[in-house]
Protein backbone atom coordinates (compact mmCIF):
# COMPACT_ATOMS: atom_id res chain seq x y z
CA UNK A 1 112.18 -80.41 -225.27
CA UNK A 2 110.48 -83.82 -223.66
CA UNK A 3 111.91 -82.49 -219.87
CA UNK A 4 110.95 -79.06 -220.68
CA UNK A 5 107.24 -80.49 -221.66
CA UNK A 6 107.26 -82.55 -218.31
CA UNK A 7 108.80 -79.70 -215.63
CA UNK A 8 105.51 -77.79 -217.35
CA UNK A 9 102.93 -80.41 -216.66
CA UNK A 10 104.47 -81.01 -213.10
CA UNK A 11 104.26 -76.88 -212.48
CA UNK A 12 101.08 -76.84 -213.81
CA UNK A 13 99.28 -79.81 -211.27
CA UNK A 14 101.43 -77.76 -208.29
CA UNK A 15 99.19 -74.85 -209.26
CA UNK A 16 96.15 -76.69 -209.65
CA UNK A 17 96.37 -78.54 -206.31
CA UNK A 18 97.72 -75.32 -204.61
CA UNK A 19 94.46 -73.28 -205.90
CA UNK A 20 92.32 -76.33 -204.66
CA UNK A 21 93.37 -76.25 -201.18
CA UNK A 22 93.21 -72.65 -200.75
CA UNK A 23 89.40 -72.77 -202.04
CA UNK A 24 89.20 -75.79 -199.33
CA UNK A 25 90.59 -73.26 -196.75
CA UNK A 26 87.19 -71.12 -197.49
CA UNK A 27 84.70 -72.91 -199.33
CA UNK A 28 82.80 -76.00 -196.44
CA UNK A 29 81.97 -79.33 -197.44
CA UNK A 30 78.25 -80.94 -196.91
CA UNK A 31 79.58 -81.44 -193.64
CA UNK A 32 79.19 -78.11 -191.53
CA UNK A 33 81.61 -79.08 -189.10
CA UNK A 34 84.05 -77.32 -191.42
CA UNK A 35 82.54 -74.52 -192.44
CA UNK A 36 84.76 -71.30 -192.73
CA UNK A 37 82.51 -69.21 -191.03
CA UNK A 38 79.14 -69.26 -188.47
CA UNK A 39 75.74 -68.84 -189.85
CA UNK A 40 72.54 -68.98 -188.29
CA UNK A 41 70.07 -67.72 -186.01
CA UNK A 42 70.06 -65.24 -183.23
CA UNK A 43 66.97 -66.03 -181.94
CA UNK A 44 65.04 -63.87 -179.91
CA UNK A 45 61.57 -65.35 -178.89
CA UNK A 46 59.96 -66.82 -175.04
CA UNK A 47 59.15 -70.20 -176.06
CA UNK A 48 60.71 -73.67 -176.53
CA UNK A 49 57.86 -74.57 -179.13
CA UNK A 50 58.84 -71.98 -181.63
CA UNK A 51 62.80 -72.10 -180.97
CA UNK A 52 62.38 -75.80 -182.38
CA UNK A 53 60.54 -74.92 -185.15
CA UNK A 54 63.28 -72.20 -185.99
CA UNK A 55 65.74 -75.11 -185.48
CA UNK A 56 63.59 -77.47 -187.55
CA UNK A 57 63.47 -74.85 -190.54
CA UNK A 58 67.28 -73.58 -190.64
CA UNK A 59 69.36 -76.81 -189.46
CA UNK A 60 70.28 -77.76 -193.03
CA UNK A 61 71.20 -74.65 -194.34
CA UNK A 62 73.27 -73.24 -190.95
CA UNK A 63 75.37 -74.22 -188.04
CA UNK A 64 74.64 -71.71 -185.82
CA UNK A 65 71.95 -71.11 -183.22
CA UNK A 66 72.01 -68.38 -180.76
CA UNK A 67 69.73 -68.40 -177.68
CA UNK A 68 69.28 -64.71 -177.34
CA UNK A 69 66.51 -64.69 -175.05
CA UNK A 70 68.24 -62.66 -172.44
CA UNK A 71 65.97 -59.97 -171.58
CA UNK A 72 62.40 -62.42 -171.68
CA UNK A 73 60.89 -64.79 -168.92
CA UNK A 74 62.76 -68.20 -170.54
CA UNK A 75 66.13 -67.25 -169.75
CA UNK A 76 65.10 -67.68 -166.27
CA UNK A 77 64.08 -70.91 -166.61
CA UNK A 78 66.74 -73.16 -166.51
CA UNK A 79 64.70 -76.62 -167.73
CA UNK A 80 63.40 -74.65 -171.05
CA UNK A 81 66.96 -73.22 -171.60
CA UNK A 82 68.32 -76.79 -171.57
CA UNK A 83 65.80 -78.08 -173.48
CA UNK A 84 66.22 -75.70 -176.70
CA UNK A 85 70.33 -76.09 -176.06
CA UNK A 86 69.43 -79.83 -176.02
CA UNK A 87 67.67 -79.37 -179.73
CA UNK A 88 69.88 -77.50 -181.36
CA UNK A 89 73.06 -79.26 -180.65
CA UNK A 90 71.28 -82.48 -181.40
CA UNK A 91 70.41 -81.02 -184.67
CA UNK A 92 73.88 -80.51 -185.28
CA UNK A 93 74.31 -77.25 -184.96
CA UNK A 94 77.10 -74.69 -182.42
CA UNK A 95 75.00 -72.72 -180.02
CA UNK A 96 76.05 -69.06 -178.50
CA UNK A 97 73.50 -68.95 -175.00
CA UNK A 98 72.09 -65.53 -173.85
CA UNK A 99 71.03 -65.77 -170.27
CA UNK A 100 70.51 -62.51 -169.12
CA UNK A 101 73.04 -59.34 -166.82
CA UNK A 102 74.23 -59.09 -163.59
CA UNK A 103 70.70 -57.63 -162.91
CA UNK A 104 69.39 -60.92 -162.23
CA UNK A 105 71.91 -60.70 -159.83
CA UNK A 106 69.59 -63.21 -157.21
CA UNK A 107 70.15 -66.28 -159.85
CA UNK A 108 73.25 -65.64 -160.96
CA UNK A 109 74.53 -68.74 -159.57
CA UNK A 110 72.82 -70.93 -161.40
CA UNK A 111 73.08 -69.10 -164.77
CA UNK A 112 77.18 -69.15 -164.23
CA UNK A 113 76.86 -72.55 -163.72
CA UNK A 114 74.34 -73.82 -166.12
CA UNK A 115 76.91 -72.06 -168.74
CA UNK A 116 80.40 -73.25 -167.07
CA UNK A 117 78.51 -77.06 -167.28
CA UNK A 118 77.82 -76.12 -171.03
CA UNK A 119 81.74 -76.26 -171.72
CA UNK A 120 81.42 -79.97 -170.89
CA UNK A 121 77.81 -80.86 -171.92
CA UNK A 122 77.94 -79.67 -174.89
CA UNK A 123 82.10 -79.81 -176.15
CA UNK A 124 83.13 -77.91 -179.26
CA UNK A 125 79.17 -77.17 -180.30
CA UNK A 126 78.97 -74.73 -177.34
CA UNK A 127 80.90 -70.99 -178.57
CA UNK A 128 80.44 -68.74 -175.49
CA UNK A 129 78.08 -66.60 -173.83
CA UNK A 130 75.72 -64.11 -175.61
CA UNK A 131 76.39 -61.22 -172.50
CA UNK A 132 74.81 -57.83 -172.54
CA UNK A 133 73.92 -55.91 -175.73
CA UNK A 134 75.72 -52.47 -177.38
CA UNK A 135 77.76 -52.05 -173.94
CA UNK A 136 79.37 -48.53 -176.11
CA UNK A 137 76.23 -47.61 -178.23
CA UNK A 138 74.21 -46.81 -174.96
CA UNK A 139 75.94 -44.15 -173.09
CA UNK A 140 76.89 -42.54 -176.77
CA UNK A 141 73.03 -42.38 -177.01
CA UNK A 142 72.33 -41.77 -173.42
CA UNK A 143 70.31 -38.90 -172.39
CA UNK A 144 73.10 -37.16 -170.56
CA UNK A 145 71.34 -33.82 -170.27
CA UNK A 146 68.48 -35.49 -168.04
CA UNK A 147 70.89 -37.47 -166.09
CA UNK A 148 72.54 -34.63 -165.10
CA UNK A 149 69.91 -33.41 -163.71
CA UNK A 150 68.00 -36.73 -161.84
CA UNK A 151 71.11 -38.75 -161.62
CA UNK A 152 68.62 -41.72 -161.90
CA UNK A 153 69.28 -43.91 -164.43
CA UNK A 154 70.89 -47.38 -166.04
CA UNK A 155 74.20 -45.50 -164.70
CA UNK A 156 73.27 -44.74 -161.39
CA UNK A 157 74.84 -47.96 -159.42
CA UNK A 158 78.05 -46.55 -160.89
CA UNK A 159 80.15 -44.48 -158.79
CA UNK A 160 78.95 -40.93 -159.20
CA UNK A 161 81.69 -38.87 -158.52
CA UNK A 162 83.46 -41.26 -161.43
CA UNK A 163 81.35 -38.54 -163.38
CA UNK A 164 81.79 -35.51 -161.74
CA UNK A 165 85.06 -34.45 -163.68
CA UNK A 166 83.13 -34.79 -167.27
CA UNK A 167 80.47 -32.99 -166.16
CA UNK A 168 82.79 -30.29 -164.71
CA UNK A 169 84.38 -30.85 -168.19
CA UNK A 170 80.83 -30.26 -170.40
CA UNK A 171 79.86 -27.22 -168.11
CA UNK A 172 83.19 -25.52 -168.57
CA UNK A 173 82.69 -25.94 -172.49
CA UNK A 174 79.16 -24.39 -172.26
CA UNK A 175 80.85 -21.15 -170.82
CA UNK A 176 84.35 -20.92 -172.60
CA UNK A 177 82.62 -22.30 -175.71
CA UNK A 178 85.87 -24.62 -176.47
CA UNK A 179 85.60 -27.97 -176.65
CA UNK A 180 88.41 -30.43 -175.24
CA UNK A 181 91.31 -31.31 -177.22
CA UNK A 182 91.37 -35.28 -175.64
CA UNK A 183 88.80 -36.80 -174.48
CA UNK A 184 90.65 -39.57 -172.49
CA UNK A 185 88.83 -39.09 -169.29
CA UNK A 186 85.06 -39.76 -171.42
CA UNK A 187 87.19 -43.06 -172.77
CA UNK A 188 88.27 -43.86 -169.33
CA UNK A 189 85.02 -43.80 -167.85
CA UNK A 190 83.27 -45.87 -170.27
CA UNK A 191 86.63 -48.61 -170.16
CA UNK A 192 85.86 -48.61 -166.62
CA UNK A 193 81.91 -49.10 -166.92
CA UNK A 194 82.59 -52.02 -168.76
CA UNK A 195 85.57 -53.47 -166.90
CA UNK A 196 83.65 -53.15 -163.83
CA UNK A 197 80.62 -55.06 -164.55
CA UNK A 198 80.18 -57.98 -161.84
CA UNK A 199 78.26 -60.54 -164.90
CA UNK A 200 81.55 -60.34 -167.29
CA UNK A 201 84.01 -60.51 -164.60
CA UNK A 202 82.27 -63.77 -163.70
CA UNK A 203 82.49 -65.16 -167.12
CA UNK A 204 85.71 -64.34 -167.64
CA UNK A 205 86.61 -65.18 -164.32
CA UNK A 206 85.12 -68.90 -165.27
CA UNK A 207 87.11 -68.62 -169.18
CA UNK A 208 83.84 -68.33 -170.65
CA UNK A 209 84.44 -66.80 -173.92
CA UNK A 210 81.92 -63.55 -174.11
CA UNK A 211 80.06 -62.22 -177.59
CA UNK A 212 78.03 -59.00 -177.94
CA UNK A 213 76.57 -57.34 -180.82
CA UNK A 214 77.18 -52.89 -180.96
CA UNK A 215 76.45 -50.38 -183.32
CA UNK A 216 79.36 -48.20 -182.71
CA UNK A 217 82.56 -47.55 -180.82
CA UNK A 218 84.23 -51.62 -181.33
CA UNK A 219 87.37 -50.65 -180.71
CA UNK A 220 86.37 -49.79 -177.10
CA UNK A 221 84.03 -52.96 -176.47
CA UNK A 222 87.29 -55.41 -177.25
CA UNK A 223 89.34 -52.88 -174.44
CA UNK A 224 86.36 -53.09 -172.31
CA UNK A 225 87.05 -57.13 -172.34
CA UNK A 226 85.13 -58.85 -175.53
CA UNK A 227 85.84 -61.61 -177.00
CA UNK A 228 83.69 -61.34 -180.34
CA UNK A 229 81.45 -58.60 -181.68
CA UNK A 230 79.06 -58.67 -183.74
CA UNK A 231 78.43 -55.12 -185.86
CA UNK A 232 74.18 -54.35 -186.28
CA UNK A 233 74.15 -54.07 -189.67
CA UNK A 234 70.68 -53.22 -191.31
CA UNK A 235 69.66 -50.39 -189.17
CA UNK A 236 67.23 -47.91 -190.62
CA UNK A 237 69.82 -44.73 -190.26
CA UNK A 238 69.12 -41.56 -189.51
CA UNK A 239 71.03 -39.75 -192.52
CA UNK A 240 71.49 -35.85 -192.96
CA UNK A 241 71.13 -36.50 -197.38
CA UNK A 242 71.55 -38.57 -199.46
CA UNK A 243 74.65 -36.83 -201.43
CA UNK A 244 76.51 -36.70 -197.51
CA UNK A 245 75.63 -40.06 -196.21
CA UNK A 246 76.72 -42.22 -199.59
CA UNK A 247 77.79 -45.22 -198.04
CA UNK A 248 75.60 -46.13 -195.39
CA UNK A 249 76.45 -47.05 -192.08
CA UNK A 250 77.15 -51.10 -192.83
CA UNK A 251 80.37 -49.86 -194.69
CA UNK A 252 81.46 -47.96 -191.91
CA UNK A 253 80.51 -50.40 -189.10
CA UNK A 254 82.59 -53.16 -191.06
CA UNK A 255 85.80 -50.95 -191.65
CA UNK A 256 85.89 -50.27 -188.24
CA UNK A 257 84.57 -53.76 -186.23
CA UNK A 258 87.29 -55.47 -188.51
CA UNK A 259 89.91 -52.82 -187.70
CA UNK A 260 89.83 -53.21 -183.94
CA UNK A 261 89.45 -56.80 -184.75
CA UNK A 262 92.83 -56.88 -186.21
CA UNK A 263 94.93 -55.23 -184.30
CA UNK A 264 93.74 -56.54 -181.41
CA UNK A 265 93.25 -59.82 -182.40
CA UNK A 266 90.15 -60.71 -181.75
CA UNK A 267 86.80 -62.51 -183.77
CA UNK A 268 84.12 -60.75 -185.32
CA UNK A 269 80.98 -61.29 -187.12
CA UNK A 270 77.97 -59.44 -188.30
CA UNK A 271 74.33 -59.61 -187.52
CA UNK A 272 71.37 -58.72 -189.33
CA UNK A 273 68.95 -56.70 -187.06
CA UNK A 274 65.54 -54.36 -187.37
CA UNK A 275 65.45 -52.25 -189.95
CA UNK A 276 61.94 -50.72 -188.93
CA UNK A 277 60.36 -49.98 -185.34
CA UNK A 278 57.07 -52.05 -186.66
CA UNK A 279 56.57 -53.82 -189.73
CA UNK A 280 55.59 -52.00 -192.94
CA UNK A 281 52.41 -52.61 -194.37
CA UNK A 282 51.74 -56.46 -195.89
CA UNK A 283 54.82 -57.73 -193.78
CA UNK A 284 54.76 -59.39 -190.08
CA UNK A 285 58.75 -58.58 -189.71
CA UNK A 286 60.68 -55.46 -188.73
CA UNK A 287 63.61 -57.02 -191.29
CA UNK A 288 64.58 -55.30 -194.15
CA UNK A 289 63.84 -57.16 -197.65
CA UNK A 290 64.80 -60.61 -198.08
CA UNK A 291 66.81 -59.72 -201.01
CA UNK A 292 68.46 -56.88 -199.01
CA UNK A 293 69.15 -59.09 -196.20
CA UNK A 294 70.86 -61.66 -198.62
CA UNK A 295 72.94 -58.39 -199.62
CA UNK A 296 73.79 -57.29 -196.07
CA UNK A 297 75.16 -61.10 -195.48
CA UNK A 298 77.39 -61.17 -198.49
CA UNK A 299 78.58 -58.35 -197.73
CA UNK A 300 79.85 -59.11 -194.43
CA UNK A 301 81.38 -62.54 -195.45
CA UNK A 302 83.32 -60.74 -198.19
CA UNK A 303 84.83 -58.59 -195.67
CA UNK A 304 85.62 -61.85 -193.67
CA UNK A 305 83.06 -62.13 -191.05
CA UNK A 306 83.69 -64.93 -189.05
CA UNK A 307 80.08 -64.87 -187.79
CA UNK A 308 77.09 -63.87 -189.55
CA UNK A 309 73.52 -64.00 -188.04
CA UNK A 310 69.97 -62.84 -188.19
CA UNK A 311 68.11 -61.52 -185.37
CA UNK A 312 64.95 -63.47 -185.41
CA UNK A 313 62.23 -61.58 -183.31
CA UNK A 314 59.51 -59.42 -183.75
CA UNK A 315 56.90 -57.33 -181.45
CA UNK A 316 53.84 -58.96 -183.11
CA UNK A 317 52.38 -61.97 -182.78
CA UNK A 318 50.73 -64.45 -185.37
CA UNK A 319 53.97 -65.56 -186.79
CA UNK A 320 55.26 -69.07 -185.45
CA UNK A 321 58.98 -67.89 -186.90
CA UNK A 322 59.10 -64.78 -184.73
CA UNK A 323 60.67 -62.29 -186.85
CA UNK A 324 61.74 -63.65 -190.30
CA UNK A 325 58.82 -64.29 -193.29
CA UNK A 326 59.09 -66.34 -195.69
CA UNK A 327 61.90 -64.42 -197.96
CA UNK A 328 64.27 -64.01 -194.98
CA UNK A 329 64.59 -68.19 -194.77
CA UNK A 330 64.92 -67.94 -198.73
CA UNK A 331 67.70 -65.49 -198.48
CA UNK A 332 69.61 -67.33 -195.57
CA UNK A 333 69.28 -70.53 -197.67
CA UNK A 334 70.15 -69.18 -200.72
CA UNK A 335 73.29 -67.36 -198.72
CA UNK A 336 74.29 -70.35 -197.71
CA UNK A 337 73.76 -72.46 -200.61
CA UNK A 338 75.23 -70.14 -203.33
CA UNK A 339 78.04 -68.12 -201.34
CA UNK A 340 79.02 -69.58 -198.27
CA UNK A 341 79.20 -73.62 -199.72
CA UNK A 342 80.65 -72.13 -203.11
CA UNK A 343 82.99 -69.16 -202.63
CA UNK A 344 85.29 -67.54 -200.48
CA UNK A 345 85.64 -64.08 -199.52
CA UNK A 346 86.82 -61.36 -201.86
CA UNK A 347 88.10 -59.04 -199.60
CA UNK A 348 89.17 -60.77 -196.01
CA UNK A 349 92.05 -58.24 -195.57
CA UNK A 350 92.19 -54.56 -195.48
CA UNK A 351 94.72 -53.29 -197.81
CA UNK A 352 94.17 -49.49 -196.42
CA UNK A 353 93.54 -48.36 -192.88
CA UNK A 354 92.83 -44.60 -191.74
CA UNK A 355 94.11 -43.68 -188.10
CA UNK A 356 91.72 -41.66 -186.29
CA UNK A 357 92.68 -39.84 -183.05
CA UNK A 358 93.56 -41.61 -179.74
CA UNK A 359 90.40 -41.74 -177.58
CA UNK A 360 88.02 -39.89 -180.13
CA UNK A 361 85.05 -42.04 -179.24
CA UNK A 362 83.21 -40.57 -182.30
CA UNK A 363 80.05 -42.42 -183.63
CA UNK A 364 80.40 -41.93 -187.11
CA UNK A 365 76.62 -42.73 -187.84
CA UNK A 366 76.74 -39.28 -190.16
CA UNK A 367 78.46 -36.20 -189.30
CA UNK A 368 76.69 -34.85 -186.80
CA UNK A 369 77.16 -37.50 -184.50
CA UNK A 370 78.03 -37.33 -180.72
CA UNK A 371 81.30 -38.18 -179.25
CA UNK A 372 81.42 -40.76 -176.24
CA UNK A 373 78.24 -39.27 -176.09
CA UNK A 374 78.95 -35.71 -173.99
CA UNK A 375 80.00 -33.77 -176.74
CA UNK A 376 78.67 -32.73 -180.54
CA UNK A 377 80.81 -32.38 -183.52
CA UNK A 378 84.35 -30.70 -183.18
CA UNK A 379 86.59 -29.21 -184.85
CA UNK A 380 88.03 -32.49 -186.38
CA UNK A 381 84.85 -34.32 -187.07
CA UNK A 382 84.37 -32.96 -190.76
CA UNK A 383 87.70 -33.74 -191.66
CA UNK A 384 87.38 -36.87 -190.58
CA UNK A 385 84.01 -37.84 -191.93
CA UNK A 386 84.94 -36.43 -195.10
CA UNK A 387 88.06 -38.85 -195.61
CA UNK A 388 86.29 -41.37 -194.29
CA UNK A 389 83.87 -40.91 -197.29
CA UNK A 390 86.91 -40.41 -199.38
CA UNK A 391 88.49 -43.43 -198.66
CA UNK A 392 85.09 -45.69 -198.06
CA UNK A 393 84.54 -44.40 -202.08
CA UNK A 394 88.02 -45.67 -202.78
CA UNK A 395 88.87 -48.84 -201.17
CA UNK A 396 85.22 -50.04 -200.34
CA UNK A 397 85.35 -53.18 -198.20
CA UNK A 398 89.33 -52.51 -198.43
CA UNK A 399 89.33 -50.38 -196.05
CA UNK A 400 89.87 -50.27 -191.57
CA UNK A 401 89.57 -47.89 -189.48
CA UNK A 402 91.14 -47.94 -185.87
CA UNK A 403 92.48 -45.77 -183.48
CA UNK A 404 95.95 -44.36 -182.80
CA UNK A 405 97.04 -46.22 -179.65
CA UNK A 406 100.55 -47.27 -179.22
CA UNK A 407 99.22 -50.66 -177.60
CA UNK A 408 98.84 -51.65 -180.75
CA UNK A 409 101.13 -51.22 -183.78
CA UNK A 410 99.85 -51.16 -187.28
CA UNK A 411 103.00 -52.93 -188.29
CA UNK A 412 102.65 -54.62 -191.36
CA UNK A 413 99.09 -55.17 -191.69
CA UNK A 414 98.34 -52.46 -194.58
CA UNK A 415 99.64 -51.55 -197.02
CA UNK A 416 98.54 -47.57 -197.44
CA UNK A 417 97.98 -45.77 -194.08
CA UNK A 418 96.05 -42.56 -194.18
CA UNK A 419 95.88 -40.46 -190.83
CA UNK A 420 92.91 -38.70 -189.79
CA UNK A 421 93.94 -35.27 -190.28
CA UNK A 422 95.96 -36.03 -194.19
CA UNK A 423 94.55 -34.02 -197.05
CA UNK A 424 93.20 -37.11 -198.92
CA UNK A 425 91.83 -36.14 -202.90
């Protein structure tokens, strides 16, 4: 009876210990360095004064700064750029650097460089290169009809007659009134739009690891040459009703960010963008809530978001924070406080996945959404919005979605597969 007594206490410190280091494997020390996951700032403003004071106000409570100042005057000024890199990393924290396209094509050079030098100025604490912005969301939203007819656009240094056969293709439809059954040669030209492009060929070219944030499509961003992306979550949707869109977008931007993710093995995070065009009334910020923002980032580091940001900027002026009041630095503190310091996630892993079509470059915003952008609904988009409510109902944050593409077996990464066109109750 004395061995049996002993063998018990031995099994039962095994189990303690064991449950202790897999909390340790998710839960960070005081010391950030460790931290299970990114959290910070994405932050979007045109002066070196108020990125420190951003630093200054979030440097205890994240470890993440992200210079995404890519489209105003300071990323083309190399001595500010260096100077805010400079801060943060002094203030301990990793730093993700937005300097701008291949447009600025005429100082290229030095942006490439200052960002290859960054490997060895800054070590571990510098993550990559912030490069372009929602590289699939675009042409789904383009205005195709007008291009059509002015071929003068974002597109036009591509190579028209790259175009011609989906036009031929849309015009054809118009007359027969059929739509395609594949739409490989719409996923082909946007694989190539993004493939082509001279800036990320240079980075990758110089094994500069490349983030981007997107709204829709994922799957086709990592093909297109990603090496993180982050899913806008927070929009202000455009919904048909409330009884058809029940879920929101966020659910269905994180099912299927983490789905390409994992099956094609890449990183992925989450960041917290506009909700409204201009601030509501008694608020300088175009955030949601700070208590819905708190939500939106618990969310995403249940589902396992390896990155999780806020996208600090705002139109107006007369706030020395840029975008974020007063409830938004509550809520990131309090997010990382509470959840990320004290818990891990509670659902990491998919345990379902549903299998949409090969090359159906459907938004899935609500279900009247385009495809690759050339074409409305079809004739399998209910079907497949409906399951996806289905199975967004059932599993919740259990759930991927991802594409049928023999490139990359499901193998044994769920556990229930559901295919696009099953009759799911």
């Amino acid at each position: 009876m004395k061995r049996i007594h002993i063998l018990s206490l031995i099994l039962i410190a095994i189990l303690i210990v064991a449950f202790a280091t897999f909390l340790a494997s998710y839960v960070q020390s005081s010391d950030k360095s460790k931290a299970p996951v990114y959290v910070g700032i994405a932050y979007g403003g045109n002066t070196t004064t108020e990125a420190k004071l951003v630093i200054d106000r979030v440097k205890t409570y994240t470890n993440l700064f992200i210079l995404d100042s890519g489209i105003n005057p300071i990323s083309a000024n190399k001595s500010a750029v260096k100077e805010i890199c400079d801060y943060a990393v002094n203030a301990g924290l990793n730093i993700i650097v937005n300097l701008g396209t291949w447009v600025n094509w005429t100082d290229w050079h030095w942006r490439i460089q200052f960002l290859n030098q960054s490997k060895q100025t800054y070590g571990s604490k510098f993550l990559g290169a912030y490069y372009d912005d929602e590289p699939a969301g675009i042409p789904l939203d383009w205005d195709w009809n007008t291009y059509w007819t002015t071929n003068s656009s974002l597109f036009s240094g591509i190579d028209p007659l790259t175009l011609i056969p989906i036009h031929y293709r849309v015009q054809l439809a118009e007359i027969t009134g059929q739509k395609p059954d594949s739409y490989s040669p719409e996923a082909e030209w946007v694989h190539q739009l993004m493939i082509t492009n001279k800036g990320h060929i240079s980075l990758n070219q110089n094994n500069i690891k490349t983030f981007t944030s997107d709204y829709a499509l994922y799957w086709y961003d990592y093909l297109g040459g990603y090496d993180t992306l982050f899913a806008q979550i927070g929009l202000n949707q455009t919904v048909v009703s409330p009884d058809i869109f029940q879920h929101g977008n966020d659910q269905t931007s994180l099912a299927l960010l983490r789905g390409a993710a994992t099956l094609q093995n890449r990183d992925w995070g989450a960041i917290i963008t506009w909700k409204y065009d201009q601030p509501p009334p008694g608020s300088s910020s175009n955030l949601d809530t700070g208590q819905n923002v708190y939500h939106e980032m618990v969310t995403a580091y249940n589902a396992g978001a390896k990155y999780i940001t806020i996208f600090d900027y705002t139109k107006t002026d007369g706030n020395p924070y840029g975008g974020m009041d007063e409830e938004h630095f509550r809520a990131l503190h309090d997010f990382w406080t509470n959840v990320v310091t004290k818990t891990p996630p509670t659902t990491p892993y998919a345990q379902a996945v549903l299998v949409l079509p090969k090359d159906y470059g459907f938004g899935m915003r609500n279900p009247d959404d385009k495809i690759w952008g050339f074409w409305g609904p079809d004739d399998k988009t209910d079907l497949i919005w409906e399951n996806t409510q289905k199975l967004l109902s059932q599993y919740g944050l259990g759930l991927d979605i991802v594409y049928d593409d023999s490139a990359f077996p499901l193998d044994d990464n769920y556990s229930r597969l559901y295919y696009w066109n099953q009759t799911i109750t």
